[in-house]
C-alpha atoms as a PDB file:
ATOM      1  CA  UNK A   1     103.456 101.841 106.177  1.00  0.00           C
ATOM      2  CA  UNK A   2     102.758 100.391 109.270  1.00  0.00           C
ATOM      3  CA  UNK A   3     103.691 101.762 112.857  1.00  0.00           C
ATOM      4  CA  UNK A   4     103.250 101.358 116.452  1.00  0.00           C
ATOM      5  CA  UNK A   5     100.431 104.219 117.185  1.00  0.00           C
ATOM      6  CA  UNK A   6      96.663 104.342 116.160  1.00  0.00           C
ATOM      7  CA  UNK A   7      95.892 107.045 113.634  1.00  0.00           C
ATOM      8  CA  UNK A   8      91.765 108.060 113.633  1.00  0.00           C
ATOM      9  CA  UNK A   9      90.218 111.070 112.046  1.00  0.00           C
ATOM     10  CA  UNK A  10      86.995 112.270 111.970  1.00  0.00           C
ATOM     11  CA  UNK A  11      85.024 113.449 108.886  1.00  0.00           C
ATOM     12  CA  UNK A  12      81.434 115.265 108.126  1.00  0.00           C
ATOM     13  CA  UNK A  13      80.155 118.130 106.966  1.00  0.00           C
ATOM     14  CA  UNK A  14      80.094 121.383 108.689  1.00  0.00           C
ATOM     15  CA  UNK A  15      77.986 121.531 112.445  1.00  0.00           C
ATOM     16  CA  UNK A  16      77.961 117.812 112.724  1.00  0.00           C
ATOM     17  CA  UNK A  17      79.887 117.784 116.051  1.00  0.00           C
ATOM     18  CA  UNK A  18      83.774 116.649 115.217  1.00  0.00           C
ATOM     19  CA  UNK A  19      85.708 118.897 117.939  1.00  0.00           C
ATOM     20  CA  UNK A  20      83.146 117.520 120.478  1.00  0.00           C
ATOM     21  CA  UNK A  21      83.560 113.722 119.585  1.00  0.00           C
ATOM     22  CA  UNK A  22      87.341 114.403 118.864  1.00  0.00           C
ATOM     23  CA  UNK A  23      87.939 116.098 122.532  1.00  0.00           C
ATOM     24  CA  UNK A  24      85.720 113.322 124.224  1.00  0.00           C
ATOM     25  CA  UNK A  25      87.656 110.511 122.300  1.00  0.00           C
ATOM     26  CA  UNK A  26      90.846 111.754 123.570  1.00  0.00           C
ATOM     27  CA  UNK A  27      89.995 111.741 127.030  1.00  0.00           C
ATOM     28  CA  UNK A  28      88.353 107.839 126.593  1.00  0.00           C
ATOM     29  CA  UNK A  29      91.538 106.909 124.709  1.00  0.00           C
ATOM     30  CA  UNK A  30      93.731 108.315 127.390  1.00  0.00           C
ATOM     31  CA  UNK A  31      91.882 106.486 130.428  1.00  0.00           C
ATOM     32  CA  UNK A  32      92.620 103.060 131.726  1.00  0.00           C
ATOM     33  CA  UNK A  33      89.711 101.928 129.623  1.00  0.00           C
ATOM     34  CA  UNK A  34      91.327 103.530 125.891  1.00  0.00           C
ATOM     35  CA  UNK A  35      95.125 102.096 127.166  1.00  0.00           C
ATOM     36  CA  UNK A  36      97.194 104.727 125.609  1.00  0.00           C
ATOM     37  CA  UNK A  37      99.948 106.251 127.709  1.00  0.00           C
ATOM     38  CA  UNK A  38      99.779 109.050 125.192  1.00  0.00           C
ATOM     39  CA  UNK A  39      96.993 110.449 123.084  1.00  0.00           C
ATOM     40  CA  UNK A  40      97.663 113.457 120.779  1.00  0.00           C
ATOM     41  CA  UNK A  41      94.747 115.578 119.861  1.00  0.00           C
ATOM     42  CA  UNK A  42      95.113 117.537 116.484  1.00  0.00           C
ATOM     43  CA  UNK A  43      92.967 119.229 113.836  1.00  0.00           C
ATOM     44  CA  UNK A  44      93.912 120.307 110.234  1.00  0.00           C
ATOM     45  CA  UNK A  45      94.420 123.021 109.228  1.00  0.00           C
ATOM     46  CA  UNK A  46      95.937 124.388 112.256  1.00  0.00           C
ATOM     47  CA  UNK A  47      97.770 121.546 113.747  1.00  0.00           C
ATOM     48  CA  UNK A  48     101.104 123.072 113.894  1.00  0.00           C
ATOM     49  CA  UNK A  49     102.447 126.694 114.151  1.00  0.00           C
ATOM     50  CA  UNK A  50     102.303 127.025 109.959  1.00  0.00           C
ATOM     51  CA  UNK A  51      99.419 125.639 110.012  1.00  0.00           C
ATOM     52  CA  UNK A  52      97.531 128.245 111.962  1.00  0.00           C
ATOM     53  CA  UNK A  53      99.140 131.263 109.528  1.00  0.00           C
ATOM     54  CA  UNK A  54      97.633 128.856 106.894  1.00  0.00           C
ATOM     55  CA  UNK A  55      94.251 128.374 109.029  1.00  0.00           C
ATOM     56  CA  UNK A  56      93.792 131.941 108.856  1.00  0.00           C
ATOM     57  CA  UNK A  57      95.016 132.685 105.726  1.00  0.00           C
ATOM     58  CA  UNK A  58      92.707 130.072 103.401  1.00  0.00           C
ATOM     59  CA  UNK A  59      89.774 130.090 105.950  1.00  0.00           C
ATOM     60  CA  UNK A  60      89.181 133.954 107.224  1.00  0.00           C
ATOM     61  CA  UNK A  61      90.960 135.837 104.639  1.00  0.00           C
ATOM     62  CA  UNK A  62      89.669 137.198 101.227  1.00  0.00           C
ATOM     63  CA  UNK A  63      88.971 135.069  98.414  1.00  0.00           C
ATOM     64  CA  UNK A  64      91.764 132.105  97.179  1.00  0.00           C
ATOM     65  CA  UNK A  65      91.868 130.848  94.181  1.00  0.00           C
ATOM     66  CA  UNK A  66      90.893 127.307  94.190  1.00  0.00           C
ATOM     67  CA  UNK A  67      94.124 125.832  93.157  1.00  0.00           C
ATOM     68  CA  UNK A  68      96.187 127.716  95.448  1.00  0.00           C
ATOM     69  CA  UNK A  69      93.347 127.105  98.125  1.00  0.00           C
ATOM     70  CA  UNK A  70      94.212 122.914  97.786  1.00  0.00           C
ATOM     71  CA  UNK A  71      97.748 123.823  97.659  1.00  0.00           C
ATOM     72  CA  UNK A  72      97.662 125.366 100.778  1.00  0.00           C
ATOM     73  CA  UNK A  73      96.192 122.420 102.356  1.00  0.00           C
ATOM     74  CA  UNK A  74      98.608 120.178 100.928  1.00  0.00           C
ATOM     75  CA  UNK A  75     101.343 121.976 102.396  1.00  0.00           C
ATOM     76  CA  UNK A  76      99.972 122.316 105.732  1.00  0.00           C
ATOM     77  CA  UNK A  77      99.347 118.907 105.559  1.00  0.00           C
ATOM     78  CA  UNK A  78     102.719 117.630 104.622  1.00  0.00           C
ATOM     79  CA  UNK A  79     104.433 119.760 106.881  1.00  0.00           C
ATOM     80  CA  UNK A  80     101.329 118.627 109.730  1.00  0.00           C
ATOM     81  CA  UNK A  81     102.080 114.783 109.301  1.00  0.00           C
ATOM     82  CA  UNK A  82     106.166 115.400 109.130  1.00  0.00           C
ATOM     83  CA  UNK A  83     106.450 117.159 112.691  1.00  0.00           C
ATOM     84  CA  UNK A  84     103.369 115.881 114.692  1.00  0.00           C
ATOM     85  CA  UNK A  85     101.794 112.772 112.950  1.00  0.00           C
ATOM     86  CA  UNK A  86     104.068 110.708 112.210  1.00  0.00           C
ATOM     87  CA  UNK A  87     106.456 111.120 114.592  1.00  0.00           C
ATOM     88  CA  UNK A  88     103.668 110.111 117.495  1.00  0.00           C
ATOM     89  CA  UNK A  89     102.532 106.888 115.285  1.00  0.00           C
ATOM     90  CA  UNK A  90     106.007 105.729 115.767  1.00  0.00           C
ATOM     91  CA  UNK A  91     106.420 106.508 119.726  1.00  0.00           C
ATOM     92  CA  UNK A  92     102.812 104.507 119.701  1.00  0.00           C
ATOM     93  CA  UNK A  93     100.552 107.187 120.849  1.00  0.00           C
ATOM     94  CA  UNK A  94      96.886 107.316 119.742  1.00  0.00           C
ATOM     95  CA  UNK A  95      96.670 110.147 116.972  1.00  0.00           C
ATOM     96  CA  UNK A  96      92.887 111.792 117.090  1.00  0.00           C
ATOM     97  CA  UNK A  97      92.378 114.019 113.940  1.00  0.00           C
ATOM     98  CA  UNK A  98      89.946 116.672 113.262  1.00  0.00           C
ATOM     99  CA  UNK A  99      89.631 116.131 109.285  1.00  0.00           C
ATOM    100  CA  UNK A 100      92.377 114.762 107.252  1.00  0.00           C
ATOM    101  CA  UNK A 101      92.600 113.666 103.022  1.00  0.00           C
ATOM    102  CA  UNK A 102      89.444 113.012 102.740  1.00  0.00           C
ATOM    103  CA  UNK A 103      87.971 116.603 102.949  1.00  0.00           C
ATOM    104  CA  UNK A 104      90.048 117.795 100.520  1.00  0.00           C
ATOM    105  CA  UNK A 105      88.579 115.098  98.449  1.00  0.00           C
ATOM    106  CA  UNK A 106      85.221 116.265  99.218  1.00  0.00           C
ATOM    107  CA  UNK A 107      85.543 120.165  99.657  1.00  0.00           C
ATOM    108  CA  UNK A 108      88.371 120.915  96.656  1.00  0.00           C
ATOM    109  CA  UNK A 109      87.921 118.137  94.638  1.00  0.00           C
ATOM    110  CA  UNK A 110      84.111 118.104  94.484  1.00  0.00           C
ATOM    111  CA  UNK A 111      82.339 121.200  95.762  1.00  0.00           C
ATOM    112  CA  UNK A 112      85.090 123.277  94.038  1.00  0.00           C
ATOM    113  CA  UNK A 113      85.543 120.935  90.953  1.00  0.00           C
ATOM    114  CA  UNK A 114      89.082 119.837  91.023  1.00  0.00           C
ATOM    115  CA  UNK A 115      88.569 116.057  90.810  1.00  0.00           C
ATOM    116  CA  UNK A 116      91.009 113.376  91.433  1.00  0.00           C
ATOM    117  CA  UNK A 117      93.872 115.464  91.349  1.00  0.00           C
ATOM    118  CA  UNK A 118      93.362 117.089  95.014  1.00  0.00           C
ATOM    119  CA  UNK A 119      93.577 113.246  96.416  1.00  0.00           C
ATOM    120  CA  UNK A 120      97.229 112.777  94.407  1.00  0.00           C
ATOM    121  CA  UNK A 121      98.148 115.533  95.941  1.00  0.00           C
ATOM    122  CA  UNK A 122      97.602 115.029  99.248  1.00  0.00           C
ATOM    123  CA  UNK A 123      98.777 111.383  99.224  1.00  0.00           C
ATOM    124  CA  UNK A 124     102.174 112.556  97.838  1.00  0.00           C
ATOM    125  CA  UNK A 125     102.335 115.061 100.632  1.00  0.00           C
ATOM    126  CA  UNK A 126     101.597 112.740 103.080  1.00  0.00           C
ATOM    127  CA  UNK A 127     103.686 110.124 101.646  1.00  0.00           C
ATOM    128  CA  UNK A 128     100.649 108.219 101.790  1.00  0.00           C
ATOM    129  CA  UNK A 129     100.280 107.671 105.273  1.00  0.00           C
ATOM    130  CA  UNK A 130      96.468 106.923 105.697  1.00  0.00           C
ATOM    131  CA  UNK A 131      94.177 106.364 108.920  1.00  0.00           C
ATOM    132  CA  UNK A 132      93.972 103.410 110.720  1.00  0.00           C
ATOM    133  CA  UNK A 133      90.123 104.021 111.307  1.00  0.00           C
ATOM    134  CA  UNK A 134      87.900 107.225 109.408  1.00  0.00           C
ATOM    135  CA  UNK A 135      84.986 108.368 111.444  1.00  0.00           C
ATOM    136  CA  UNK A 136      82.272 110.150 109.393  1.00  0.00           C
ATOM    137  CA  UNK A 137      80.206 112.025 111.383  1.00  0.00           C
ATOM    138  CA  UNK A 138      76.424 111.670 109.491  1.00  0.00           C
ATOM    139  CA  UNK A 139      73.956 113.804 109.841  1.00  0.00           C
ATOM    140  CA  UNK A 140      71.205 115.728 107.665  1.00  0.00           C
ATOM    141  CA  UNK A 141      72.116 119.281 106.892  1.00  0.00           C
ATOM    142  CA  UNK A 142      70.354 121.954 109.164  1.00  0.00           C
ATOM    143  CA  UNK A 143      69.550 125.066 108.544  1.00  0.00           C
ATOM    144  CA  UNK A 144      69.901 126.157 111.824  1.00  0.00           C
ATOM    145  CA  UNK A 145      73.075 125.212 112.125  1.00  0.00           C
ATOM    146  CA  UNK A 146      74.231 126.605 108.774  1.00  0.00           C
ATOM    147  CA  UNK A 147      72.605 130.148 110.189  1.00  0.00           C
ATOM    148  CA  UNK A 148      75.908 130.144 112.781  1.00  0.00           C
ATOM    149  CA  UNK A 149      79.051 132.495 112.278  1.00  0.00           C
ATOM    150  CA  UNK A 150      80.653 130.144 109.295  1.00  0.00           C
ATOM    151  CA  UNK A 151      84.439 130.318 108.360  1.00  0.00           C
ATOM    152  CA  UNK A 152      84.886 131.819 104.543  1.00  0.00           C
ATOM    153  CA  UNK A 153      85.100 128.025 103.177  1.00  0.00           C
ATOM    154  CA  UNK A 154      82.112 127.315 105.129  1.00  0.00           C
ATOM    155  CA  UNK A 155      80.330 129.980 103.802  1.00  0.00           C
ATOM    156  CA  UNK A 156      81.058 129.356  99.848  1.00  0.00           C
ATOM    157  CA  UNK A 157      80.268 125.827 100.058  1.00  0.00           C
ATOM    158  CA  UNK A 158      76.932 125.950 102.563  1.00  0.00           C
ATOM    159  CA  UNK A 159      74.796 125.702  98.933  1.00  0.00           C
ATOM    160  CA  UNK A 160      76.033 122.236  98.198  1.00  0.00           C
ATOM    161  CA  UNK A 161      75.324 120.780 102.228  1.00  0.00           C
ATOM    162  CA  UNK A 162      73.687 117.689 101.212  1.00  0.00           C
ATOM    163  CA  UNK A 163      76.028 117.171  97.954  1.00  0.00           C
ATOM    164  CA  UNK A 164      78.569 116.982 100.595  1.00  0.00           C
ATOM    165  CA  UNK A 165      77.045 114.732 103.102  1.00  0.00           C
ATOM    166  CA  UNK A 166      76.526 112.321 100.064  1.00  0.00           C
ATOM    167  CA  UNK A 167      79.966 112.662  99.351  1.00  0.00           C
ATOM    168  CA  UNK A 168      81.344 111.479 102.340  1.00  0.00           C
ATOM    169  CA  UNK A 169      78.827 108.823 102.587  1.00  0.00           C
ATOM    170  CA  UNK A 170      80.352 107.870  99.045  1.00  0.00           C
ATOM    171  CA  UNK A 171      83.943 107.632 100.490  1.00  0.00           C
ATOM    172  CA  UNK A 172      83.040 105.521 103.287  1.00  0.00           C
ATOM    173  CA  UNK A 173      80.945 103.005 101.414  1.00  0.00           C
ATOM    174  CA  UNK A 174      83.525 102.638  99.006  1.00  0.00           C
ATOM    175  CA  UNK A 175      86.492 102.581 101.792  1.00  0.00           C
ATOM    176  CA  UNK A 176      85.764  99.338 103.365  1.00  0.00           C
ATOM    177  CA  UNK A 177      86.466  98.633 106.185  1.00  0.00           C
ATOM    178  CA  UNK A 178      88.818 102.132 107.173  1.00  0.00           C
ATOM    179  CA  UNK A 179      85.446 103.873 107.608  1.00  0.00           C
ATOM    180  CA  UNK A 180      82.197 103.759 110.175  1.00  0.00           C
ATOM    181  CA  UNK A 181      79.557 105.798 109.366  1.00  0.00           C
ATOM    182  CA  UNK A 182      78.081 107.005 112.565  1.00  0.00           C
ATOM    183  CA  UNK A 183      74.848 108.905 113.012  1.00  0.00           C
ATOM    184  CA  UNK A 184      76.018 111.869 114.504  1.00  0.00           C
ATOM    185  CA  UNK A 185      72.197 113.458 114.595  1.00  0.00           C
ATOM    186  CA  UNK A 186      71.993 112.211 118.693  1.00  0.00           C
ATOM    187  CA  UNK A 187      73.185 113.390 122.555  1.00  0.00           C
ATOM    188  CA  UNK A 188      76.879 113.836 122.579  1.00  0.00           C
ATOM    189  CA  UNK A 189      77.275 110.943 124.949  1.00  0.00           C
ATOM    190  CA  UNK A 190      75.271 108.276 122.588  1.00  0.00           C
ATOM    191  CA  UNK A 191      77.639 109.425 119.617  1.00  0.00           C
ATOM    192  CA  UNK A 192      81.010 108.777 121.488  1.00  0.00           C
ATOM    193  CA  UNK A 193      79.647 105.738 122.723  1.00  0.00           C
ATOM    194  CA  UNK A 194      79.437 104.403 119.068  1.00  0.00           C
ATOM    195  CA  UNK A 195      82.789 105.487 118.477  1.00  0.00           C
ATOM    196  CA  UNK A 196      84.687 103.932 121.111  1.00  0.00           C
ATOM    197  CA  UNK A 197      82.759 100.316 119.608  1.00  0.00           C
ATOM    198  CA  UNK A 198      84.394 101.033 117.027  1.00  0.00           C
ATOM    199  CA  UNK A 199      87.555 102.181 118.003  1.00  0.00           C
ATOM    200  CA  UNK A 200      87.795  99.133 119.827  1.00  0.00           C
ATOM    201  CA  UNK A 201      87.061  97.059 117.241  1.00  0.00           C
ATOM    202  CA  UNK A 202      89.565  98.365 114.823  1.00  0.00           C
ATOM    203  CA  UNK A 203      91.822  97.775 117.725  1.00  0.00           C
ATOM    204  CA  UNK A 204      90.962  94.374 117.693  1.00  0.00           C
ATOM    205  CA  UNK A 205      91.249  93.783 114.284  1.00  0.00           C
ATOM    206  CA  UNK A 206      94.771  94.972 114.518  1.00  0.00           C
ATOM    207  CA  UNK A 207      95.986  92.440 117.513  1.00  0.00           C
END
């Protein structure tokens, strides 16, 4: 489905740096230089008033099942691209995403062993709506930064780091030309830098 707007997420593993990149891609895509008269900066889970209750519920409450965990996501996620999305794509603005289908794919469907079925899901929820451009943020896994207050999915899936990196890594490879892998293991500044390039040239590529 085509539309108006730009629609980019960022992707990665825990700790690799997405709300910083996400905030300081906003702000680029909002200045003269970016072009966009509006820019609308979002995250998921949490994007919209369910989707904090849901937030809070799957990510610092007691243990969910697996199944209802992706279930919950779906739902936010439908509900997410129905109210704020979608509706922006169409008025034109530039849609900046903290996480989207793809880490379902990577969290429920492989670190908790639901396979392909978590991706069905979500593209039926989302009426398959998919990014213009995926940013995977790619860096090794840290101990360090694992050590950090983590978030109860955080926490159950912190054994399979690199399995998760790889993952993502996977995704993009086999993506085409949706994705950029960008070394996110650098100052803030160098980072962004790479992502406007290629912000701009998925821009390009689009006329």
């Amino acid at each position: 489905m085509t539309h108006p707007g730009f629609f980019l997420v960022l992707e990665g593993g825990d700790g690799v740096g997405k709300s910083t990149q996400a905030q300081l891609l906003t702000e680029w895509l909002g200045s003269p230089v970016g072009g966009f008269a509006e820019v609308i900066h979002t995250r998921e889970p949490g994007g919209t008033e369910l989707g904090v209750a849901l937030r809070d519920a799957v990510m610092h409450g007691g243990h969910v099942a697996p199944r209802a965990e992706a279930l919950l996501y779906a739902a936010d996620r439908a509900h997410h691209i129905a109210t704020v999305v979608r509706p922006a794509l169409e008025r034109g603005a530039a849609v900046v995403q903290d996480r989207y289908v793809d880490s379902s794919i990577v969290y429920q469907g492989g670190a908790r062993g639901l396979g392909d079925q978590v991706e069905k899901i979500s593209r039926w929820a989302t009426e398959d709506l998919m990014p213009d451009l995926t940013v995977v943020l790619d860096m090794e896994p840290s101990a360090d930064r694992m050590a950090r207050d983590l978030d109860r999915v955080e926490a159950e899936t912190a054994s399979r780091a690199q399995e998760i990196r790889q993952a993502y890594r996977d995704l993009a490879r086999a993506g085409g030309d949706r994705y950029v892998v960008v070394g996110a293991d650098r100052d803030p500044a160098s980072v962004s830098h790479d992502i406007q390039q290629a912000v701009t040239a998925a821009l390009e590529s689009r006329g």
